[in-house]
N, C-alpha and C. Protein backbone atom coordinates (compact mmCIF):
# COMPACT_ATOMS: atom_id res chain seq x y z
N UNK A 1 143.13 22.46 27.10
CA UNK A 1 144.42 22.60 27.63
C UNK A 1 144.40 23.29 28.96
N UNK A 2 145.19 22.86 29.78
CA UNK A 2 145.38 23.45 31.03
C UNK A 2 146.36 24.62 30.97
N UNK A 3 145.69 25.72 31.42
CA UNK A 3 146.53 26.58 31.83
C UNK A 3 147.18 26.71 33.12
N UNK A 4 148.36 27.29 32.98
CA UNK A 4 149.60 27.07 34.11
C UNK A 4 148.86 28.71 35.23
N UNK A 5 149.25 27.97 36.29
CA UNK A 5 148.76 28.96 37.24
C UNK A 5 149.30 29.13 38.51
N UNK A 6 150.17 30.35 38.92
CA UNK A 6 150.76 30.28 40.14
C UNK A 6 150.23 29.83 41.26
N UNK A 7 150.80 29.99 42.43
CA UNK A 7 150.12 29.60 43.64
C UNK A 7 149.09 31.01 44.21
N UNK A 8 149.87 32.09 43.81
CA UNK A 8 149.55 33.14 44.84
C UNK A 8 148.20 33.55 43.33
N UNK A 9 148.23 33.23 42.36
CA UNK A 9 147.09 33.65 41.41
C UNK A 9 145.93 32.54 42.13
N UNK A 10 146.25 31.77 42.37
CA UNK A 10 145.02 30.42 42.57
C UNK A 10 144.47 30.95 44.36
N UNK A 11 145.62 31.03 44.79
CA UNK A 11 144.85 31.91 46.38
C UNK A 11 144.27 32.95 46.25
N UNK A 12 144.30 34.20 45.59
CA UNK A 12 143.46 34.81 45.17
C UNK A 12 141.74 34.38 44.43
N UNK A 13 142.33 33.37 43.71
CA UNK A 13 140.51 33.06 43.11
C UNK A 13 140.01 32.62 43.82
N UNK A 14 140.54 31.48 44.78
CA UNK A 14 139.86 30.48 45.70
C UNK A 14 139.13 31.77 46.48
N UNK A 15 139.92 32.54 47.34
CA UNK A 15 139.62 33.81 48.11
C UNK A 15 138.33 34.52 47.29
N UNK A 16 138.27 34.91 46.08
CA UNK A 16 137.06 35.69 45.35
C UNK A 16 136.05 34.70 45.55
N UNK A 17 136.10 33.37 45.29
CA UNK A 17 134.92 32.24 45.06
C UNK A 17 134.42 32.45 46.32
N UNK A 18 135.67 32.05 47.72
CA UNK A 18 135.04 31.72 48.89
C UNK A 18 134.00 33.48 49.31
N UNK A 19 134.40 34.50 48.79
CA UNK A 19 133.48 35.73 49.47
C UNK A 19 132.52 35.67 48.54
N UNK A 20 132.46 35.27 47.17
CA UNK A 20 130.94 35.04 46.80
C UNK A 20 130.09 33.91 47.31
N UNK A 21 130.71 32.88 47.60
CA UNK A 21 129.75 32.02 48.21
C UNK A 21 129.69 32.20 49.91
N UNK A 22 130.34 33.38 50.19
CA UNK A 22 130.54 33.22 51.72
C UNK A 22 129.50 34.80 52.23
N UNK A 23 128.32 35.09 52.23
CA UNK A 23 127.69 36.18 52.17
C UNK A 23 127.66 36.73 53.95
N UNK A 24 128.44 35.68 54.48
CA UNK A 24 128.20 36.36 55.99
C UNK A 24 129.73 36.91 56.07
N UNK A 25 130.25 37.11 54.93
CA UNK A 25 131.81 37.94 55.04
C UNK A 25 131.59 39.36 54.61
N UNK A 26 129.98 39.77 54.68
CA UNK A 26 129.90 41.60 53.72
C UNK A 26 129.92 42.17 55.44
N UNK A 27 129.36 43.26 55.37
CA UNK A 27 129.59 44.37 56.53
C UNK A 27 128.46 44.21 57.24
N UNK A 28 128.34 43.58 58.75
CA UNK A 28 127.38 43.35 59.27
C UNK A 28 126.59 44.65 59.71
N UNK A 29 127.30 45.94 59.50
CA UNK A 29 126.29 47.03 59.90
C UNK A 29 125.24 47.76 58.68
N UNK A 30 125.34 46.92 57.33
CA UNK A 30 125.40 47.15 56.02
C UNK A 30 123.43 47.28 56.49
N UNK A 31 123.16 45.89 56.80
CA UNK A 31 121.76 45.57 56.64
C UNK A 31 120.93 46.52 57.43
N UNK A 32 121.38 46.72 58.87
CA UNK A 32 120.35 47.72 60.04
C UNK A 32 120.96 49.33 59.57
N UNK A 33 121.94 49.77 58.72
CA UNK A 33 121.83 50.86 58.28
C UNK A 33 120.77 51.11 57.21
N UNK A 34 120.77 50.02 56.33
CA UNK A 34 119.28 50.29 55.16
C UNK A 34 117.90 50.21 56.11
N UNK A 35 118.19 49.30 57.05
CA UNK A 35 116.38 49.73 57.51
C UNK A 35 116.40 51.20 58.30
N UNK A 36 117.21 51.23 58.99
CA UNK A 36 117.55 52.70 59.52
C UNK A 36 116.79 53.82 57.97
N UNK A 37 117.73 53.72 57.56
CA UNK A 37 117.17 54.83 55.91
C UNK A 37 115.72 54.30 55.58
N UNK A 38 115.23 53.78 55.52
CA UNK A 38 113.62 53.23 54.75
C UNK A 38 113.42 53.90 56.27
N UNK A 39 113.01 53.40 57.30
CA UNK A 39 112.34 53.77 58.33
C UNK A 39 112.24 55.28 58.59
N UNK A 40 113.65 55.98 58.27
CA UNK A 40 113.82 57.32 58.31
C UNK A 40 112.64 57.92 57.11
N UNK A 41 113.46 57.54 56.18
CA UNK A 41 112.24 57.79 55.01
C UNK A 41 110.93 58.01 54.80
N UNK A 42 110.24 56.86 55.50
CA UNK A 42 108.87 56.64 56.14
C UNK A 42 108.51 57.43 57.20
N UNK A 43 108.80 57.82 58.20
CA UNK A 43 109.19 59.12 58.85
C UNK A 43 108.99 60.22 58.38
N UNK A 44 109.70 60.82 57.58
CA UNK A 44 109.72 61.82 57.17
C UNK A 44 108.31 62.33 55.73
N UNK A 45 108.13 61.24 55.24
CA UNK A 45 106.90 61.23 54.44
C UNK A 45 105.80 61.47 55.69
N UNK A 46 105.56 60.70 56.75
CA UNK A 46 104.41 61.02 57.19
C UNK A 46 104.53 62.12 57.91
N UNK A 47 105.57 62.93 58.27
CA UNK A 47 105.66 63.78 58.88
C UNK A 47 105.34 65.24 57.75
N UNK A 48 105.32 64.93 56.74
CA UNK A 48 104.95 66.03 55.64
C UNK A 48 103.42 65.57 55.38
N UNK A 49 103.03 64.53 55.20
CA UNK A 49 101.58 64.73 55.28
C UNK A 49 101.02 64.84 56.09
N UNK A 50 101.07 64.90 57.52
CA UNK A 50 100.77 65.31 58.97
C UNK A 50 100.62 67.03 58.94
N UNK A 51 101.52 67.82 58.18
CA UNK A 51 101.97 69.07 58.45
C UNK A 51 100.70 69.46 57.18
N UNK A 52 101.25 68.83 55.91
CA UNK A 52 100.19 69.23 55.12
C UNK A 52 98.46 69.44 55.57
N UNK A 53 98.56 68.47 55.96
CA UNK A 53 96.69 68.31 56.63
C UNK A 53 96.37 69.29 57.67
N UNK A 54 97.67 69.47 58.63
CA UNK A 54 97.15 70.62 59.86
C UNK A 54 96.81 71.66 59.55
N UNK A 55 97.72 72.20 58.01
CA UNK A 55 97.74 72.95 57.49
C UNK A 55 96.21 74.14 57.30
N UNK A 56 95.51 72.35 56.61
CA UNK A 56 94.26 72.83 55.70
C UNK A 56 93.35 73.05 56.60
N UNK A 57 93.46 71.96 58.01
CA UNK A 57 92.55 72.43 59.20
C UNK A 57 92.81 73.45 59.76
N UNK A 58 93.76 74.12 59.75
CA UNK A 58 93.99 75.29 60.31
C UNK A 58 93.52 76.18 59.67
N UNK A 59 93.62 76.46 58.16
CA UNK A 59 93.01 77.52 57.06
C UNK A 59 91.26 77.44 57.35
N UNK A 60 90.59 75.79 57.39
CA UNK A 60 89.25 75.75 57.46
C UNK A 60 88.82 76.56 58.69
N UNK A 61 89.81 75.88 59.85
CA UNK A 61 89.04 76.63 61.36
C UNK A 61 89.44 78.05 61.11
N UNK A 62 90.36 78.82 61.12
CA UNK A 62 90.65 80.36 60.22
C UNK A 62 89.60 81.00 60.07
N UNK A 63 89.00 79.81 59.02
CA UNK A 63 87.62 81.19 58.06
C UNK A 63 86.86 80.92 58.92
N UNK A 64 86.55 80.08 59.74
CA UNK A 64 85.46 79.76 59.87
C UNK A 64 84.96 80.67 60.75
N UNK A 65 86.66 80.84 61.75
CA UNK A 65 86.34 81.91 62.88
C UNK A 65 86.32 83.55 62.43
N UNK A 66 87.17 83.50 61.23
CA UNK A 66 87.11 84.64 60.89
C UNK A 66 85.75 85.12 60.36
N UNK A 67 84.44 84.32 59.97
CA UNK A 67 83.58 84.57 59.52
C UNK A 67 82.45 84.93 60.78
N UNK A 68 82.71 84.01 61.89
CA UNK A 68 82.26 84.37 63.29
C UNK A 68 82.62 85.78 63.58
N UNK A 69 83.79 86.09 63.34
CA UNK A 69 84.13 87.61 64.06
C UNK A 69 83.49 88.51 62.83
N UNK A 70 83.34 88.49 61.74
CA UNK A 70 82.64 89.22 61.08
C UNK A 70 81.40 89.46 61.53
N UNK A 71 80.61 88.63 61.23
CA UNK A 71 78.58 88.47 61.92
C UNK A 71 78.98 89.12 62.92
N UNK A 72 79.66 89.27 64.05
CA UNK A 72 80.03 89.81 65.36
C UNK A 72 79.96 90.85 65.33
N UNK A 73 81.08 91.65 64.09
CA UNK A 73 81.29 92.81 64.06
C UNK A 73 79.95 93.68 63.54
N UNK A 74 79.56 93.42 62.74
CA UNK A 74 78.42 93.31 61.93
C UNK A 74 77.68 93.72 62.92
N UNK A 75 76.95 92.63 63.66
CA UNK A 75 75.70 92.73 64.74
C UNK A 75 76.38 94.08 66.00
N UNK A 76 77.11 94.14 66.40
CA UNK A 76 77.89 95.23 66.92
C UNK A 76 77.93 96.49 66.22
N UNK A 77 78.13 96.70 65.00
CA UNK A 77 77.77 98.06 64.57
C UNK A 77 76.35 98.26 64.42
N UNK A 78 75.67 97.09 64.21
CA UNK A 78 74.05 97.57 64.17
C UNK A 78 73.70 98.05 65.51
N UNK A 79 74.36 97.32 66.29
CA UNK A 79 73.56 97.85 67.76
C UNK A 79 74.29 99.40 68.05
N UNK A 80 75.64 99.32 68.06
CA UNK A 80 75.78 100.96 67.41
C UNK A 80 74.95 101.70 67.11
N UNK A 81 74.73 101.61 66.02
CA UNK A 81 73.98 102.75 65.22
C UNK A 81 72.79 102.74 65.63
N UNK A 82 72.17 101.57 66.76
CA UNK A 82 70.72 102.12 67.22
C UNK A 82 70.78 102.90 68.14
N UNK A 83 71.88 102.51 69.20
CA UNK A 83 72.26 103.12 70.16
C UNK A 83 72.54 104.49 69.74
N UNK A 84 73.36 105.26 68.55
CA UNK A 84 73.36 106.41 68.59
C UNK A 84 72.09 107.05 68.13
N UNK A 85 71.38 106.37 66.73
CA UNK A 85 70.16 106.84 66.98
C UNK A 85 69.10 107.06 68.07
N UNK A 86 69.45 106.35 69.62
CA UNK A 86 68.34 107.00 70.64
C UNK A 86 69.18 107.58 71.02
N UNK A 87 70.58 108.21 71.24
CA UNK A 87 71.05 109.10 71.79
C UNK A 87 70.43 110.07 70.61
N UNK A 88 70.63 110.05 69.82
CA UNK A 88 70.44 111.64 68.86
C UNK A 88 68.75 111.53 69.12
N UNK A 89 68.05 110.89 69.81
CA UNK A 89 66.37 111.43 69.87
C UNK A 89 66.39 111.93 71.01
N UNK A 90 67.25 111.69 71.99
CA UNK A 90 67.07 111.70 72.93
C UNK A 90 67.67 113.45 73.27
N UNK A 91 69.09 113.59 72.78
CA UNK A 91 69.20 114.57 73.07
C UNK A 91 68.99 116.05 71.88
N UNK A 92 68.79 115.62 70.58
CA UNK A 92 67.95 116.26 70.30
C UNK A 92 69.22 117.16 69.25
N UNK A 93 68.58 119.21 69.68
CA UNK A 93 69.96 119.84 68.86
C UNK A 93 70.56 120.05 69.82
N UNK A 94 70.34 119.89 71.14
CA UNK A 94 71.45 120.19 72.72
C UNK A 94 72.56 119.59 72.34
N UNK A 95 73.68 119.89 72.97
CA UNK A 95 74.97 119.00 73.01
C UNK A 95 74.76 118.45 74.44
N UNK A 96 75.31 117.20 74.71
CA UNK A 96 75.74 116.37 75.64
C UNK A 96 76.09 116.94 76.67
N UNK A 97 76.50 118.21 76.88
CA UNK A 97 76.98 118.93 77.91
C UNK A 97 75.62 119.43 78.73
N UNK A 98 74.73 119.93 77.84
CA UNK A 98 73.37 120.86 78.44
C UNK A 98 72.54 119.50 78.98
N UNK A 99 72.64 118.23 78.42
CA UNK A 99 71.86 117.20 78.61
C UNK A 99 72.26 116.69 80.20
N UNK A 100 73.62 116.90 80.43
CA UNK A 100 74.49 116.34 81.42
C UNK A 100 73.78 117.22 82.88
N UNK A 101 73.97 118.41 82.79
CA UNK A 101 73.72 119.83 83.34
C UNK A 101 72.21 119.67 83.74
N UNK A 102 71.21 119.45 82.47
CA UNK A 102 69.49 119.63 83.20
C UNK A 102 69.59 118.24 84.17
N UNK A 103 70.06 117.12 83.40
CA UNK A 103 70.18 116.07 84.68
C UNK A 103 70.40 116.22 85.89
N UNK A 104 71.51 116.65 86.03
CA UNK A 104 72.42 116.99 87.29
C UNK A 104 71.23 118.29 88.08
N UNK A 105 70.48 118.81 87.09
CA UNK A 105 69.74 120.16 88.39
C UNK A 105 68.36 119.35 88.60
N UNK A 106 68.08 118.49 87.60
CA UNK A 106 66.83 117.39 88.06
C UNK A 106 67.26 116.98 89.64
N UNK A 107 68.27 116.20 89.71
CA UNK A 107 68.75 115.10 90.43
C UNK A 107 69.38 115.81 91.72
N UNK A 108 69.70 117.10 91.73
CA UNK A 108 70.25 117.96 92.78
C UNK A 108 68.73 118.64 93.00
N UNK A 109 68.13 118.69 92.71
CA UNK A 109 66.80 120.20 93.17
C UNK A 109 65.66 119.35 93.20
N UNK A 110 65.05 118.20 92.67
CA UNK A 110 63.67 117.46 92.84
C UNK A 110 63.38 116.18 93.97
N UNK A 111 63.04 116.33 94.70
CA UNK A 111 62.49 115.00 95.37
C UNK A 111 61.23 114.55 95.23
N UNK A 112 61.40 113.23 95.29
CA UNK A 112 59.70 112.42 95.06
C UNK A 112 59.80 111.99 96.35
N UNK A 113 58.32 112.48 96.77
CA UNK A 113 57.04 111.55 98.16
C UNK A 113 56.29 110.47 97.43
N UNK A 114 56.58 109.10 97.65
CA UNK A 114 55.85 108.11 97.43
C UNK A 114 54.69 107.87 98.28
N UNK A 115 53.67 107.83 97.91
CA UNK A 115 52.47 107.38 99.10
C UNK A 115 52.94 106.09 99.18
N UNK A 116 52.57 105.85 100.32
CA UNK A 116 52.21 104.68 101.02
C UNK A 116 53.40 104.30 101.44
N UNK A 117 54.61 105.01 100.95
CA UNK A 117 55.91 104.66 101.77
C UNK A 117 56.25 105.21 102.74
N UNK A 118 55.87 105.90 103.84
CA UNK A 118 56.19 106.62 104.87
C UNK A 118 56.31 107.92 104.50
N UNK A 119 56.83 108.72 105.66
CA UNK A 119 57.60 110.03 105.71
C UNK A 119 58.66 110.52 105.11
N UNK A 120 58.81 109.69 103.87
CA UNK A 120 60.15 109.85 103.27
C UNK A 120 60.36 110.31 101.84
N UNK A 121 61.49 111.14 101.47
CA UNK A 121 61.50 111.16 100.38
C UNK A 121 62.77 110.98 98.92
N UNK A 122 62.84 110.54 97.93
CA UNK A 122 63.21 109.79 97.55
C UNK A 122 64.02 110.77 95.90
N UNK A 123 65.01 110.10 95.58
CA UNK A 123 65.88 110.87 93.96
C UNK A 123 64.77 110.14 93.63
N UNK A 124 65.11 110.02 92.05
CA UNK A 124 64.10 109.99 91.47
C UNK A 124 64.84 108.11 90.64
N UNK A 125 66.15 107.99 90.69
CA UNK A 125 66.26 107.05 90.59
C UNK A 125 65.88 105.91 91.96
N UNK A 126 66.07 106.60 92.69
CA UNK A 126 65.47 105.69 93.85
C UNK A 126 64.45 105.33 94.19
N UNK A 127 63.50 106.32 93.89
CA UNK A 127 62.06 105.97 93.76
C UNK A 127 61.80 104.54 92.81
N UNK A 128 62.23 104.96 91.72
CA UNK A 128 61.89 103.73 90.37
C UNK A 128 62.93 102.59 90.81
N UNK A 129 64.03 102.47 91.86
CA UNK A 129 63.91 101.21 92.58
C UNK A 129 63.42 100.70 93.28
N UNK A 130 62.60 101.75 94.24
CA UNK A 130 62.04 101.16 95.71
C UNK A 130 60.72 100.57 94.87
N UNK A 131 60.28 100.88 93.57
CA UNK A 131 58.71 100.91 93.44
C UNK A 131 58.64 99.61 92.52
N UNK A 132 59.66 99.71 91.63
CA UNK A 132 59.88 99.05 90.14
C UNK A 132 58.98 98.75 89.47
N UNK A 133 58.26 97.86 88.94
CA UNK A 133 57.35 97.86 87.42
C UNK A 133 56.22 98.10 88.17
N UNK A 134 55.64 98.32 89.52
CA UNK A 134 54.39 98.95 89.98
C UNK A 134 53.93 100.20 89.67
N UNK A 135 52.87 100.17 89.39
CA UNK A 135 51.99 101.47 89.59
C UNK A 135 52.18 102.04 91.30
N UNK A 136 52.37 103.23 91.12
CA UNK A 136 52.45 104.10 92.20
C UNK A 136 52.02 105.85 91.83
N UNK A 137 51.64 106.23 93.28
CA UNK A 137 51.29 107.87 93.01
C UNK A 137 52.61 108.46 94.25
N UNK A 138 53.15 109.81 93.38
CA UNK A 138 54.29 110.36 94.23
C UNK A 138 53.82 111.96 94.19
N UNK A 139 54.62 112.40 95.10
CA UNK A 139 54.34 113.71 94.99
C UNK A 139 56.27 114.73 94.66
N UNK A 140 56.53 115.75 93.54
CA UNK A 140 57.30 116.33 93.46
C UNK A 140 57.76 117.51 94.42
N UNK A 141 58.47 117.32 95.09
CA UNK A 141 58.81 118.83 96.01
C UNK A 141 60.53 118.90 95.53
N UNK A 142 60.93 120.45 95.85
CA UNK A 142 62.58 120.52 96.03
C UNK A 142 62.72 120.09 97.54
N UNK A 143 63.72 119.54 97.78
CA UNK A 143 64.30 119.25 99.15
C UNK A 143 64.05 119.68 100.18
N UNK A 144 64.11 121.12 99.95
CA UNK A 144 63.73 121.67 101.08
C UNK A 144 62.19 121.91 101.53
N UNK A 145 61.35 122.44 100.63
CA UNK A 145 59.93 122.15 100.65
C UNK A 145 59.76 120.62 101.33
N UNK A 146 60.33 119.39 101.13
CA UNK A 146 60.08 118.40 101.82
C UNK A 146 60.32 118.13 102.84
N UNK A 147 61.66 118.79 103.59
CA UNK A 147 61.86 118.97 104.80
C UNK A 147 60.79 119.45 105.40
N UNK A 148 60.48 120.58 105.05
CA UNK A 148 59.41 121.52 105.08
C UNK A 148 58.18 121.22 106.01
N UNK A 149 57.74 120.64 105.10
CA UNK A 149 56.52 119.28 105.20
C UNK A 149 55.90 118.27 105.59
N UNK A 150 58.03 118.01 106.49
CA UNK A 150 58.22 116.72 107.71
C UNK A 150 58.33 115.24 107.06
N UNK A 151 59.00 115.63 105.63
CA UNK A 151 59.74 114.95 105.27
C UNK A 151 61.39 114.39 105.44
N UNK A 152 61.59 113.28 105.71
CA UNK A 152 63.21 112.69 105.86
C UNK A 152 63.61 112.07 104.89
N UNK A 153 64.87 112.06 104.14
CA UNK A 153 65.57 111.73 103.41
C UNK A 153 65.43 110.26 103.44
N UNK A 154 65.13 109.68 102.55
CA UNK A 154 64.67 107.72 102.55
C UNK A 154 66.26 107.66 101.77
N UNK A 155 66.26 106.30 102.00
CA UNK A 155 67.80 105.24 101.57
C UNK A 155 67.12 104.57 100.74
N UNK A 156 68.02 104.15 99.70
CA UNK A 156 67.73 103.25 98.78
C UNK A 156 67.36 101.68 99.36
């Protein structure tokens, strides 16, 4: 049996049929908004495993350097502690002050005559530059004794 059917009920179905069979009537911004989201998506995943990984290279290079500055520190206090051990042979039960003091009356009151270097005479660090890993014979006077003697003050 046929059922009875208005006009404005039958324009309506025709209208539902024609937008299901009519697929270029949905929202044309529908489709490039979903790739927009997946692409975003994809994005954002590799941008967390990017961060993750720098992460771990950053922790590896970390120790690695932090293990460098250790050995560093390490080899640095050894040389320390040799270094204060030749200071403590060196100066003995004196304090640093009396050590400072005999220096200073060495280096103010002694001059060295080098043979074979002229008329001149020389500190005693200056000598052991003018001469360096050579064998040499010198003679000790105070300053004035070398004046004395017709000795002149030599330059480094």
């Amino acid at each position: 049996m046929a059922k009875k059917v208005s006009l404005e009920e039958y324009e309506k179905n025709q209208n539902k049929k024609e937008s299901k069979q009519n697929p270029e009537h949905k929202n044309k911004l529908l489709l490039p908004l979903e790739i927009l989201i997946v692409l975003f998506g994809c994005s954002l995943i590799c941008i967390v495993i990017l961060l993750l990984n720098k992460g771990n290279n950053n922790s590896s290079s970390n120790n690695s350097e932090i293990e460098r500055l250790k050995n560093n520190l390490n080899s640095q206090k050894e040389i320390s502690e040799s270094y204060k051990e030749d200071l403590d042979r060196l100066i003995g039960d004196k304090d640093v002050d009396y050590i400072e003091d005999k220096l200073d009356f060495f280096d103010e009151s002694v001059v060295y005559v080098i043979e074979g270097f002229g008329n001149y005479y020389y500190s005693y660090d200056c000598m052991m530059q003018k001469v360096g890993n050579n064998q040499f014979t010198y003679w000790a006077y105070n300053p004035e004794a070398a004046q004395d003697a017709g000795y002149r003050a030599g330059g480094c």
